[in-house]
C-alpha atoms as a PDB file:
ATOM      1  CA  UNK A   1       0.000   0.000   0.000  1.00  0.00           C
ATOM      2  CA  UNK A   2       1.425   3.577  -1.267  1.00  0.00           C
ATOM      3  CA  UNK A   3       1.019   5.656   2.177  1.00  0.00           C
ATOM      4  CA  UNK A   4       3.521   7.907   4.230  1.00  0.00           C
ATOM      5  CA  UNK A   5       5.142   7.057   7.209  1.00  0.00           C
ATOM      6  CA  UNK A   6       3.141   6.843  10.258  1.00  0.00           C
ATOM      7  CA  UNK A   7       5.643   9.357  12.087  1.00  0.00           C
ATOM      8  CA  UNK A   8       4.317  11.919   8.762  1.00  0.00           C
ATOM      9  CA  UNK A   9       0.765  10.954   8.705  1.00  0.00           C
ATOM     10  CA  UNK A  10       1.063  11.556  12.611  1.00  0.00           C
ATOM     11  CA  UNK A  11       2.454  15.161  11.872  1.00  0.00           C
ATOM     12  CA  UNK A  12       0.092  15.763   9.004  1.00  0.00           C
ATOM     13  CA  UNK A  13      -3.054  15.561  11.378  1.00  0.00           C
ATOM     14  CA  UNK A  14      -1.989  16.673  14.361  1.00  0.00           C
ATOM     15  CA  UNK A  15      -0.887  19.795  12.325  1.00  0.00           C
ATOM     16  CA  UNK A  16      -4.347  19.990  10.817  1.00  0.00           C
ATOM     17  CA  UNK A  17      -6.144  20.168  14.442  1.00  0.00           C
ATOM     18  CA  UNK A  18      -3.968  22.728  15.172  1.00  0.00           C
ATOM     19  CA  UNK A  19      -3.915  24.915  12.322  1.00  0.00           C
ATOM     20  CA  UNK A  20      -8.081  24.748  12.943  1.00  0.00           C
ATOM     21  CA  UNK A  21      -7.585  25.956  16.631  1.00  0.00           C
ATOM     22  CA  UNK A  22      -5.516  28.423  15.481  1.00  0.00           C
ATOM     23  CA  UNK A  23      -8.148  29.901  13.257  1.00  0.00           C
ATOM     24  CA  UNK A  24     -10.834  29.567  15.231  1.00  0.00           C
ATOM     25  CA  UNK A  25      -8.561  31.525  17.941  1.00  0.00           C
ATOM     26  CA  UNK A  26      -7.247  34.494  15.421  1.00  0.00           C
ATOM     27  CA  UNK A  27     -11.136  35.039  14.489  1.00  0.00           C
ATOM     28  CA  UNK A  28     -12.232  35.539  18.090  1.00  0.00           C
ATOM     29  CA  UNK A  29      -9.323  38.175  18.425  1.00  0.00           C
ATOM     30  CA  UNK A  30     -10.279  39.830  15.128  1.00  0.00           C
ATOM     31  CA  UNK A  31     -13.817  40.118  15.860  1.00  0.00           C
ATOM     32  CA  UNK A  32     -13.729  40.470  19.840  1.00  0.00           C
ATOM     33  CA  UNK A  33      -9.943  41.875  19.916  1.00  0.00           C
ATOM     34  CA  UNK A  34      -8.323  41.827  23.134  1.00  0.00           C
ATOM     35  CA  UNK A  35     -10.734  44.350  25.278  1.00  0.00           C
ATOM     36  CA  UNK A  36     -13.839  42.151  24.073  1.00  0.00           C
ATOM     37  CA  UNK A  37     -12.583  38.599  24.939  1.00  0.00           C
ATOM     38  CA  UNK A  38     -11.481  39.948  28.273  1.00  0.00           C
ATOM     39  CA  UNK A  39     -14.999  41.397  28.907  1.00  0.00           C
ATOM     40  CA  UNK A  40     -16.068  37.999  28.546  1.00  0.00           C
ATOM     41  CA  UNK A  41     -13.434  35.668  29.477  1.00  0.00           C
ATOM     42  CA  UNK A  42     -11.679  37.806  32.277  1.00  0.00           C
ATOM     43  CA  UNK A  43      -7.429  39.011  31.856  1.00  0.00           C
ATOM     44  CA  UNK A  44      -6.057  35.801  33.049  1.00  0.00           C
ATOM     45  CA  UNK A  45      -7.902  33.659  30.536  1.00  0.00           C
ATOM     46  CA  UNK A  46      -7.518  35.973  27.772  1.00  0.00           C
ATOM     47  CA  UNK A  47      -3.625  36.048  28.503  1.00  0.00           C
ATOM     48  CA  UNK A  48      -3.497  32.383  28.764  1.00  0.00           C
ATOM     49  CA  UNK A  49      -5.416  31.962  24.963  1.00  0.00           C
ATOM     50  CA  UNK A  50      -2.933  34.221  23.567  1.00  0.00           C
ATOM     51  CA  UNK A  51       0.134  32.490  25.243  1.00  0.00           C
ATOM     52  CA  UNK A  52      -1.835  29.563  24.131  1.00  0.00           C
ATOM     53  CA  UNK A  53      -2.210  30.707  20.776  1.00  0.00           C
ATOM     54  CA  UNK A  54       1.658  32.089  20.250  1.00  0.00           C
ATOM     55  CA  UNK A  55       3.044  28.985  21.197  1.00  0.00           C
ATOM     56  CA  UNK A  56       0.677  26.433  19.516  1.00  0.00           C
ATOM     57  CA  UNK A  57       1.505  28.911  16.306  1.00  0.00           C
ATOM     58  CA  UNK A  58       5.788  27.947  16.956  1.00  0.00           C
ATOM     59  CA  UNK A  59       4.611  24.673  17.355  1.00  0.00           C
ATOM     60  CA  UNK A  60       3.177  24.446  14.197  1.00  0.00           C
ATOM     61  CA  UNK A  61       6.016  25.796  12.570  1.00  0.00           C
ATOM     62  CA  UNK A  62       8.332  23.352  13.774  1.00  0.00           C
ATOM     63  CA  UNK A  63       5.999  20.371  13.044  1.00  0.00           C
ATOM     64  CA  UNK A  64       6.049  22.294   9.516  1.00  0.00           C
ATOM     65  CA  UNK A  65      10.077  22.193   9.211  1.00  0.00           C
ATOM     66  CA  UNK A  66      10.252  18.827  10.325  1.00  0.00           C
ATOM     67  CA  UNK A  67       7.622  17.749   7.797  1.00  0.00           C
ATOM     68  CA  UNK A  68       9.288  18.785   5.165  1.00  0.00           C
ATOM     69  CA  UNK A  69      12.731  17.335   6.280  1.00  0.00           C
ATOM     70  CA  UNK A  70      11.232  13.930   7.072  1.00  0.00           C
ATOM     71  CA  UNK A  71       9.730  14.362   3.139  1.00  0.00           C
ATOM     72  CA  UNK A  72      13.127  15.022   1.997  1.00  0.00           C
ATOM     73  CA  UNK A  73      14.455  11.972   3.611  1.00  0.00           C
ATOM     74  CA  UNK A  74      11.405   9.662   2.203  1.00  0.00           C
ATOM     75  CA  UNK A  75       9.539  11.008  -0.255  1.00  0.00           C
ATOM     76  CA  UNK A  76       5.576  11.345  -0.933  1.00  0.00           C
ATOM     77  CA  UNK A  77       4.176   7.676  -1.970  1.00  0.00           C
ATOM     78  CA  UNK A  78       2.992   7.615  -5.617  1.00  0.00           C
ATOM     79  CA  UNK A  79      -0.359   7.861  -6.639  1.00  0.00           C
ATOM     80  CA  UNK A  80      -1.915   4.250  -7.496  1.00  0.00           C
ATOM     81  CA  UNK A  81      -3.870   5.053  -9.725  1.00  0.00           C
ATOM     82  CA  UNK A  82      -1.966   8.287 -11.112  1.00  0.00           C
ATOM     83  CA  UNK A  83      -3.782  11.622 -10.694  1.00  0.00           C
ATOM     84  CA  UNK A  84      -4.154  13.690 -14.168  1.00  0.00           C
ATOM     85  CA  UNK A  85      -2.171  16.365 -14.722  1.00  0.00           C
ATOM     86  CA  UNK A  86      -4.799  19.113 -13.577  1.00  0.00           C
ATOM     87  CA  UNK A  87      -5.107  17.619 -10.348  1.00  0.00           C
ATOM     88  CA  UNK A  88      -1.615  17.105  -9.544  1.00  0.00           C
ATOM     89  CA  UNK A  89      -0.438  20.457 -10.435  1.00  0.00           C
ATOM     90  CA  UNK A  90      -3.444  21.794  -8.243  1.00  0.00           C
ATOM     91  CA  UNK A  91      -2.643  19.572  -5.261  1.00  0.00           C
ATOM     92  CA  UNK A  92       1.013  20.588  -5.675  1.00  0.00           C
ATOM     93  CA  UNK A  93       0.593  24.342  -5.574  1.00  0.00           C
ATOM     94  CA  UNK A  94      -2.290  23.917  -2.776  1.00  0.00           C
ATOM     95  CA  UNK A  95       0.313  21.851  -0.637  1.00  0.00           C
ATOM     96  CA  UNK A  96       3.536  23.978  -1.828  1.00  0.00           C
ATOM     97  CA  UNK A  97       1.307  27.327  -0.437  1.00  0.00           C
ATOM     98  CA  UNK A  98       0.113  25.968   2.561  1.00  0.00           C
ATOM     99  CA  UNK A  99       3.657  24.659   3.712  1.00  0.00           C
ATOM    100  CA  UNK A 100       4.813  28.718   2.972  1.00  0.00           C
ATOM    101  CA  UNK A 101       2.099  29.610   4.913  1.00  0.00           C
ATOM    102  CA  UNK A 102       2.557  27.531   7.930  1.00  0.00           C
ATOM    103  CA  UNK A 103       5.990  28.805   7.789  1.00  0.00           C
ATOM    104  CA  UNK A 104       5.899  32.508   7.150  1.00  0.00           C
ATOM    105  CA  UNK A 105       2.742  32.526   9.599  1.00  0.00           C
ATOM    106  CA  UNK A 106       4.010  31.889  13.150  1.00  0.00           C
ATOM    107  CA  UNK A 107       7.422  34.139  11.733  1.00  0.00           C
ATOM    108  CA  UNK A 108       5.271  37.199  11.041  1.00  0.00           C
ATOM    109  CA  UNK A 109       3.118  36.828  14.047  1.00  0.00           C
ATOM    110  CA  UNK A 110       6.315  36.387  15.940  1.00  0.00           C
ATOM    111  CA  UNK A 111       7.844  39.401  14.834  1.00  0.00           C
ATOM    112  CA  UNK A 112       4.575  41.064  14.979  1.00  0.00           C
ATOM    113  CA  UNK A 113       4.303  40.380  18.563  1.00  0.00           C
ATOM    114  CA  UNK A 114       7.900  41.143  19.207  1.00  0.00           C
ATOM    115  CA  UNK A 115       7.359  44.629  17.681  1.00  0.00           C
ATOM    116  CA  UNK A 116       4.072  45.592  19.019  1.00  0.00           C
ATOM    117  CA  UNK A 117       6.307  45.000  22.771  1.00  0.00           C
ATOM    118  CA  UNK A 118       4.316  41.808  23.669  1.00  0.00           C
ATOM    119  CA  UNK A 119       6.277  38.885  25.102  1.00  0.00           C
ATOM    120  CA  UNK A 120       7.319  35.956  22.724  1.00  0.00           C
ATOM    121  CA  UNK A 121       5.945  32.842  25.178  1.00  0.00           C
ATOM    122  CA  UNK A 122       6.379  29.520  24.665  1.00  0.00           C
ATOM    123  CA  UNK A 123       4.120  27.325  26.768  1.00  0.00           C
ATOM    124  CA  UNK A 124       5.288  29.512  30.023  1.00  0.00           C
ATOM    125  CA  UNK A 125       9.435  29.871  28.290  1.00  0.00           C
ATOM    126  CA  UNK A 126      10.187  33.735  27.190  1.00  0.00           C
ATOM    127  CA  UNK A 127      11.900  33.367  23.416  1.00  0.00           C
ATOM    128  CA  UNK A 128      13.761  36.488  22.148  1.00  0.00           C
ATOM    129  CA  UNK A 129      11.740  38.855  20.363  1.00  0.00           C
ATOM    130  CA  UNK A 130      13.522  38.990  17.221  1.00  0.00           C
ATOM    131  CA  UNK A 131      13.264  42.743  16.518  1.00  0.00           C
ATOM    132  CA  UNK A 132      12.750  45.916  18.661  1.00  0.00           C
ATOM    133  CA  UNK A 133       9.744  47.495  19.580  1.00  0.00           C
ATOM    134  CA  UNK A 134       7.496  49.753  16.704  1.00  0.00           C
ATOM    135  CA  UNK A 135       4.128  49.530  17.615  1.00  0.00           C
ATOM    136  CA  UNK A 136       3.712  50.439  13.734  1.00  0.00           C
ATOM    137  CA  UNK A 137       4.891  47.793  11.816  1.00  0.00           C
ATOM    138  CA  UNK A 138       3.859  45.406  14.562  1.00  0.00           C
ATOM    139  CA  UNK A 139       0.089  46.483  13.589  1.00  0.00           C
ATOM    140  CA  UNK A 140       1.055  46.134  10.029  1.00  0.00           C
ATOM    141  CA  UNK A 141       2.551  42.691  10.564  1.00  0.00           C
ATOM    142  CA  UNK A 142      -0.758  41.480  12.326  1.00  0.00           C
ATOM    143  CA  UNK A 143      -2.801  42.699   9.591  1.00  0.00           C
ATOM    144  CA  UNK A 144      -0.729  40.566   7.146  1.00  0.00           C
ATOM    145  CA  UNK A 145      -0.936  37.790   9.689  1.00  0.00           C
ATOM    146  CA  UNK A 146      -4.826  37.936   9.641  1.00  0.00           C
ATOM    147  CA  UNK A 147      -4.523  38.159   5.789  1.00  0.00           C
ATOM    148  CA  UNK A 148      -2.604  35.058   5.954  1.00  0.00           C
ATOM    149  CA  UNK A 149      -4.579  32.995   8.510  1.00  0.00           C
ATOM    150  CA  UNK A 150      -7.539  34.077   5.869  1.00  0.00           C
ATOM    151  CA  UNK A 151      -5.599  32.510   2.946  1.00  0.00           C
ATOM    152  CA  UNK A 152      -4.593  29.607   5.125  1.00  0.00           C
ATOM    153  CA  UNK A 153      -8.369  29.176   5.803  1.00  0.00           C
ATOM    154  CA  UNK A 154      -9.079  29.275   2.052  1.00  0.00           C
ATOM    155  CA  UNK A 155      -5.990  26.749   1.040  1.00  0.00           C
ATOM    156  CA  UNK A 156      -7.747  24.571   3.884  1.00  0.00           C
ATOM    157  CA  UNK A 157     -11.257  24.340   2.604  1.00  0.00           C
ATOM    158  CA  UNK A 158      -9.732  23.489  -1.126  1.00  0.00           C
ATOM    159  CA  UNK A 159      -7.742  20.779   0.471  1.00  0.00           C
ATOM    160  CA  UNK A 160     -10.504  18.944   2.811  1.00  0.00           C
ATOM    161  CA  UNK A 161     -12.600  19.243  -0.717  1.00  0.00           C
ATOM    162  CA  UNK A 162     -10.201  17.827  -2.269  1.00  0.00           C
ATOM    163  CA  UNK A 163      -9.908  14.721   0.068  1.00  0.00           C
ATOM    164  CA  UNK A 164     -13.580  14.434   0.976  1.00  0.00           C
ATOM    165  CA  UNK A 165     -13.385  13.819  -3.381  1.00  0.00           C
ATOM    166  CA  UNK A 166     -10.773  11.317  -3.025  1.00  0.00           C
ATOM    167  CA  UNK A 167     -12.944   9.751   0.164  1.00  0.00           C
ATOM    168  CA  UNK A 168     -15.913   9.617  -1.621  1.00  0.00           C
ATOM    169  CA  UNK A 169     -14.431   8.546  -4.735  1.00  0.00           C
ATOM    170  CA  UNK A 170     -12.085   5.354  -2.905  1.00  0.00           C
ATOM    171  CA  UNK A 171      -9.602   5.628  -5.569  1.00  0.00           C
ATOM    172  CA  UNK A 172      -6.114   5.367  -2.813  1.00  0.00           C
ATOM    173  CA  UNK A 173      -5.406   8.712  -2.375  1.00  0.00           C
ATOM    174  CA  UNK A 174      -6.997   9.206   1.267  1.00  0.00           C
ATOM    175  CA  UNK A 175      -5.425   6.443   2.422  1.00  0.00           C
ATOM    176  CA  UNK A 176      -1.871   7.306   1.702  1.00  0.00           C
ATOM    177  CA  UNK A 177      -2.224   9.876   4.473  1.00  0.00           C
ATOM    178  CA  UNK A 178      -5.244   8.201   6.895  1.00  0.00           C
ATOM    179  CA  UNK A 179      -4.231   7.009   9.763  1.00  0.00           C
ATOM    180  CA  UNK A 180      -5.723   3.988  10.181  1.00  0.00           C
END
């Protein structure tokens, strides 16, 4: 059977149900921003979703670099049967975006923090801040990071189509990356 390792598969959708967290999170701070979640959740809760939120976000990042390494060192399974040419170079450039994505994401959102003079946390850990403060481009940087969780969002609901398809259809593809 054509399928990734179990350590990738693993990554793949424990990566997913994060990325989905994360979204859910960065549209309760666009619509509520900080004042309105702590309104309703309190400070200390509110502080603890975005610690929560920074660090699941550098997480994800790594999870992302070591995807692609451990794809380096074995590469994706073929498809059995082959996919046409239309859906290959579709899946490729969905796949190629959202691994930029999940990279450049937690970077910009770390450097936005870092510049609107926010602490970088890591589950609890302080991580440098990577640049000074300028409250400026730091609300600059967290537009683009909204933009990109957006596009991220958008890249998602293409690819779950895309494997719902493959589901429905039974033709191999889902199970290269199932877990079962």
């Amino acid at each position: 059977m054509n399928r990734y390792t179990l350590l990738q598969r693993l990554i793949h959708w424990l990566v997913a149900l994060m990325v989905l967290g994360l979204l859910l999170g960065g549209l309760a701070f666009w619509a509520l921003d900080y004042e309105g979640l702590s309104k309703l959740f309190g400070e200390d809760t509110t502080n603890m979703l975005f610690m929560v939120h920074k660090s699941v976000g550098i997480l994800i990042l790594a999870l992302t670099l070591l995807r692609i390494w451990l794809r380096k060192r074995t590469p994706a399974p073929p498809y059995d049967p082959p996919l046409g040419l239309i859906e290959r170079m579709v899946g490729g450039g969905v796949h190629l975006l959202l691994y930029l994505f999940l990279i450049a994401l937690p970077i910009v959102g770390w450097v936005a923090t870092a510049a609107s003079g926010y602490p970088i946390q890591f589950f609890g850990t302080q991580l440098p801040g990577l640049i000074g403060e300028n409250k400026e481009l730091g609300a600059m940087l967290f537009t683009y990071h909204g933009i990109g969780g957006l596009i991220v969002a958008g890249l998602l609901l293409i690819h779950i189509a895309a494997g719902l398809k493959h589901w429905r259809l039974k033709d191999g593809v889902m199970t290269r990356i199932s877990l079962p």
